[in-house]
N, C-alpha and C. Protein backbone atom coordinates (compact mmCIF):
# COMPACT_ATOMS: atom_id res chain seq x y z
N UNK A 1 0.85 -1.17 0.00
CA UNK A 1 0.00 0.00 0.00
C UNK A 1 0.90 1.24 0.00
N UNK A 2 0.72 1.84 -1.02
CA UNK A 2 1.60 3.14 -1.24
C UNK A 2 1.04 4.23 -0.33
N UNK A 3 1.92 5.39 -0.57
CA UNK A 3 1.04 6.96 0.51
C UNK A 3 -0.03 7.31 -0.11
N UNK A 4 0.53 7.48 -1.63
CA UNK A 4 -0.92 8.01 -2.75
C UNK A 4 -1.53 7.28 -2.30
N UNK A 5 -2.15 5.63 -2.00
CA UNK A 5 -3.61 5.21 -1.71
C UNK A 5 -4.04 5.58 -0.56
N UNK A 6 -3.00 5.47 0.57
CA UNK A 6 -3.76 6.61 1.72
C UNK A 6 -4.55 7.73 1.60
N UNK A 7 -3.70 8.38 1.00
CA UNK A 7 -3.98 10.09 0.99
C UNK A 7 -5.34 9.79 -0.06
N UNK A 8 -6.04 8.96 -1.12
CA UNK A 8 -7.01 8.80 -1.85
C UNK A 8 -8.09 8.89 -1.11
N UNK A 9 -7.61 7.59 -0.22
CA UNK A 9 -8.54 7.02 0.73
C UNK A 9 -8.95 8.18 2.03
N UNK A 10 -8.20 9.20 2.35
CA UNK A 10 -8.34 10.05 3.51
C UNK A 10 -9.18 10.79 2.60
N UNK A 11 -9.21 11.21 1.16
CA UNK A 11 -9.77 12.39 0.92
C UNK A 11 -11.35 11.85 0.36
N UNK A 12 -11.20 10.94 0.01
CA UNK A 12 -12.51 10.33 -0.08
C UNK A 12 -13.41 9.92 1.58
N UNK A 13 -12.79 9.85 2.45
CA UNK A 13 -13.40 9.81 3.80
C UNK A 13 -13.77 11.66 4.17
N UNK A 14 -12.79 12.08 4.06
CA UNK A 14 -13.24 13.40 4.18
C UNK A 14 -14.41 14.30 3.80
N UNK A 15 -14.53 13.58 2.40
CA UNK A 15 -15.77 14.10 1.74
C UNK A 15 -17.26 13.45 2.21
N UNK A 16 -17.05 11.81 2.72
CA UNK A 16 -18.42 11.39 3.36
C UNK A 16 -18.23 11.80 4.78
N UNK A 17 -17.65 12.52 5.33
CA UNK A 17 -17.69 12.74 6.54
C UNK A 17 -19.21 13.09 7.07
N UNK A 18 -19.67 14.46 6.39
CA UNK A 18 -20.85 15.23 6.07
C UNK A 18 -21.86 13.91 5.40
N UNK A 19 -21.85 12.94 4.48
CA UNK A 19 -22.53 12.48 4.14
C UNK A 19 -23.20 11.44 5.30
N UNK A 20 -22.19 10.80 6.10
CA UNK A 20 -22.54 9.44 6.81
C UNK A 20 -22.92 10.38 8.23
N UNK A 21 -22.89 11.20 8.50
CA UNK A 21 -23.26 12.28 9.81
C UNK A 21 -24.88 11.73 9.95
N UNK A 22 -25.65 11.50 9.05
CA UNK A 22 -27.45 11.18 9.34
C UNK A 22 -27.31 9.89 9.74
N UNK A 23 -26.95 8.48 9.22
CA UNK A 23 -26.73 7.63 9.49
C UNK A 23 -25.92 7.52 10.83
N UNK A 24 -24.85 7.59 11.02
CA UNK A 24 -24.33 7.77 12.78
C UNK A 24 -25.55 8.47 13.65
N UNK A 25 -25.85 9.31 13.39
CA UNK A 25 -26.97 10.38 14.58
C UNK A 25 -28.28 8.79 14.56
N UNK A 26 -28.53 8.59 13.45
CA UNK A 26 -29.37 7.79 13.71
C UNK A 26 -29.12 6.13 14.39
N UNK A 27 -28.23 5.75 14.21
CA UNK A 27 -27.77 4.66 14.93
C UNK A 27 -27.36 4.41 16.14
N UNK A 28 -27.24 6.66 16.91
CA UNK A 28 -26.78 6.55 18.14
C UNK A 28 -28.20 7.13 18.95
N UNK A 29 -29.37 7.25 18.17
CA UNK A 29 -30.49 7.40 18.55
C UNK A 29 -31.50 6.38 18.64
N UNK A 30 -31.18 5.11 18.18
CA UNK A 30 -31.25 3.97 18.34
C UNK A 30 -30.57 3.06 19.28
N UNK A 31 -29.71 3.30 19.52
CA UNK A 31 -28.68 2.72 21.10
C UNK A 31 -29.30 3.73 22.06
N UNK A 32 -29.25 4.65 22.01
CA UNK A 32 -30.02 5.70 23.12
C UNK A 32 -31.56 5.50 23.62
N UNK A 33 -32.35 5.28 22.57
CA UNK A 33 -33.33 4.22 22.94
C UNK A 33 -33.56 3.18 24.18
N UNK A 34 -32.53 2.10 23.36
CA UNK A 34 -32.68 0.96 23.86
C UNK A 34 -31.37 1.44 25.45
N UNK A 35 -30.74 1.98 25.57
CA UNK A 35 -29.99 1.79 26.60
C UNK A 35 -30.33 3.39 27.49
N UNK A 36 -30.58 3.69 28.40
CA UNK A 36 -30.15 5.58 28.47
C UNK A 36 -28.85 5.91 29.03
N UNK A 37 -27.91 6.24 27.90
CA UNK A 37 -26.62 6.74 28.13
C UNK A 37 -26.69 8.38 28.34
N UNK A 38 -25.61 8.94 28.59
CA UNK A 38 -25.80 10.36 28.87
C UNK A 38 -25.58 10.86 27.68
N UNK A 39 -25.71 12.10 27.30
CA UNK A 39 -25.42 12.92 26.49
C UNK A 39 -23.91 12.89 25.59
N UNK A 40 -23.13 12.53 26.73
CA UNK A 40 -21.36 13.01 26.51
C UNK A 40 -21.15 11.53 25.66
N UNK A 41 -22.04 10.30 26.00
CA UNK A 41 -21.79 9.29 25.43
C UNK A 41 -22.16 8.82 24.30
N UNK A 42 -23.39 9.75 24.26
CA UNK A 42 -24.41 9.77 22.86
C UNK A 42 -23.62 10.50 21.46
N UNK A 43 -22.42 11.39 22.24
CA UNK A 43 -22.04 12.04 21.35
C UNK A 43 -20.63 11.67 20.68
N UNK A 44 -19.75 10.86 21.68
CA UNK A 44 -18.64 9.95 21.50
C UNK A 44 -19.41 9.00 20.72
N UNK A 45 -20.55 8.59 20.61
CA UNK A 45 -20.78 7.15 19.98
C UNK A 45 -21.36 8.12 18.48
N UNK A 46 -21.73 9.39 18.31
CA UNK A 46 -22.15 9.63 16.89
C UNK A 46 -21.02 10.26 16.34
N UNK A 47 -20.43 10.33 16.84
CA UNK A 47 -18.61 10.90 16.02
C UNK A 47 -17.40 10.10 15.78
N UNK A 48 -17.96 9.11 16.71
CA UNK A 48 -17.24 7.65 16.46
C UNK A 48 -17.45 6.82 15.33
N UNK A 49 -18.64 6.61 15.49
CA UNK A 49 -19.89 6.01 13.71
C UNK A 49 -19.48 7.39 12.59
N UNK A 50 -19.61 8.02 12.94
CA UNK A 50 -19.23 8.86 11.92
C UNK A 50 -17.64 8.93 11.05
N UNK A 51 -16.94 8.97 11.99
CA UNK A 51 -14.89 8.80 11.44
C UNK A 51 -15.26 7.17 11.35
N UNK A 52 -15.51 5.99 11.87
CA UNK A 52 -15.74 4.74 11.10
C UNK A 52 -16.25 4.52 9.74
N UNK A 53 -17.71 4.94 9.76
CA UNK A 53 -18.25 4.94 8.35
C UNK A 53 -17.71 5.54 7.34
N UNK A 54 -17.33 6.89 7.46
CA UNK A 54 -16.46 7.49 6.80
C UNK A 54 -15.36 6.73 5.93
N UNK A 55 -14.53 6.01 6.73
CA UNK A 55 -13.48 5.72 6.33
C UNK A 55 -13.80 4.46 5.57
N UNK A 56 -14.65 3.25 6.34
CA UNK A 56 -14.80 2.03 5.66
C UNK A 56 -15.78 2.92 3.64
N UNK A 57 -16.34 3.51 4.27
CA UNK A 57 -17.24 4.22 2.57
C UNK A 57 -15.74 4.86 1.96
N UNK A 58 -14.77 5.43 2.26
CA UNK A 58 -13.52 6.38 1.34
C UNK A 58 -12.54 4.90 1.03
N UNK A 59 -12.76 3.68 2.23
CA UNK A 59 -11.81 2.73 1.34
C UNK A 59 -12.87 1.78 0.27
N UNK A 60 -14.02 1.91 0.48
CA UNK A 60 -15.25 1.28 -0.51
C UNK A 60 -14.72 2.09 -1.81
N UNK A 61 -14.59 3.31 -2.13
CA UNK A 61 -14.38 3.96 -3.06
C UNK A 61 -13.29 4.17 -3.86
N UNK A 62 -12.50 3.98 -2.76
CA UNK A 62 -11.06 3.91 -3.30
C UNK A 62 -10.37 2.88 -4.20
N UNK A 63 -10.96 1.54 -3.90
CA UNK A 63 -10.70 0.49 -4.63
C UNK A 63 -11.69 -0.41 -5.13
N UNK A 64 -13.03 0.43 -5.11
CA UNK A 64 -13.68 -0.44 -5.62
C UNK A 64 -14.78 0.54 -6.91
């Protein structure tokens, strides 16, 4: 794996960052549901889903 496919792959995550943001909010409003976490945790878990999805969708793109 060269740098160029990194740096592909970072800039293609960068750009779904904004895209996968509805999907995370909604998956951590769905754990929030079913569990009652606090606020601070609701928000570590939708920015967390968010830099995950991100990245697995910028390496989906990158090589596929």
């Amino acid at each position: 794996m060269a740098v160029g496919d990194i740096v592909v792959t970072l800039v293609f995550s960068i750009v779904l960052l904004g895209i996968m943001l509805f999907p995370s909010i909604k998956i951590a409003d769905s754990i929030d549901k079913k569990r009652d976490i606090s606020r601070r945790v609701y928000l570590l878990i939708a920015i967390g889903l968010d830099i995950a999805l991100s990245i697995i969708g910028g390496i989906f793109l990158a090589y596929y």
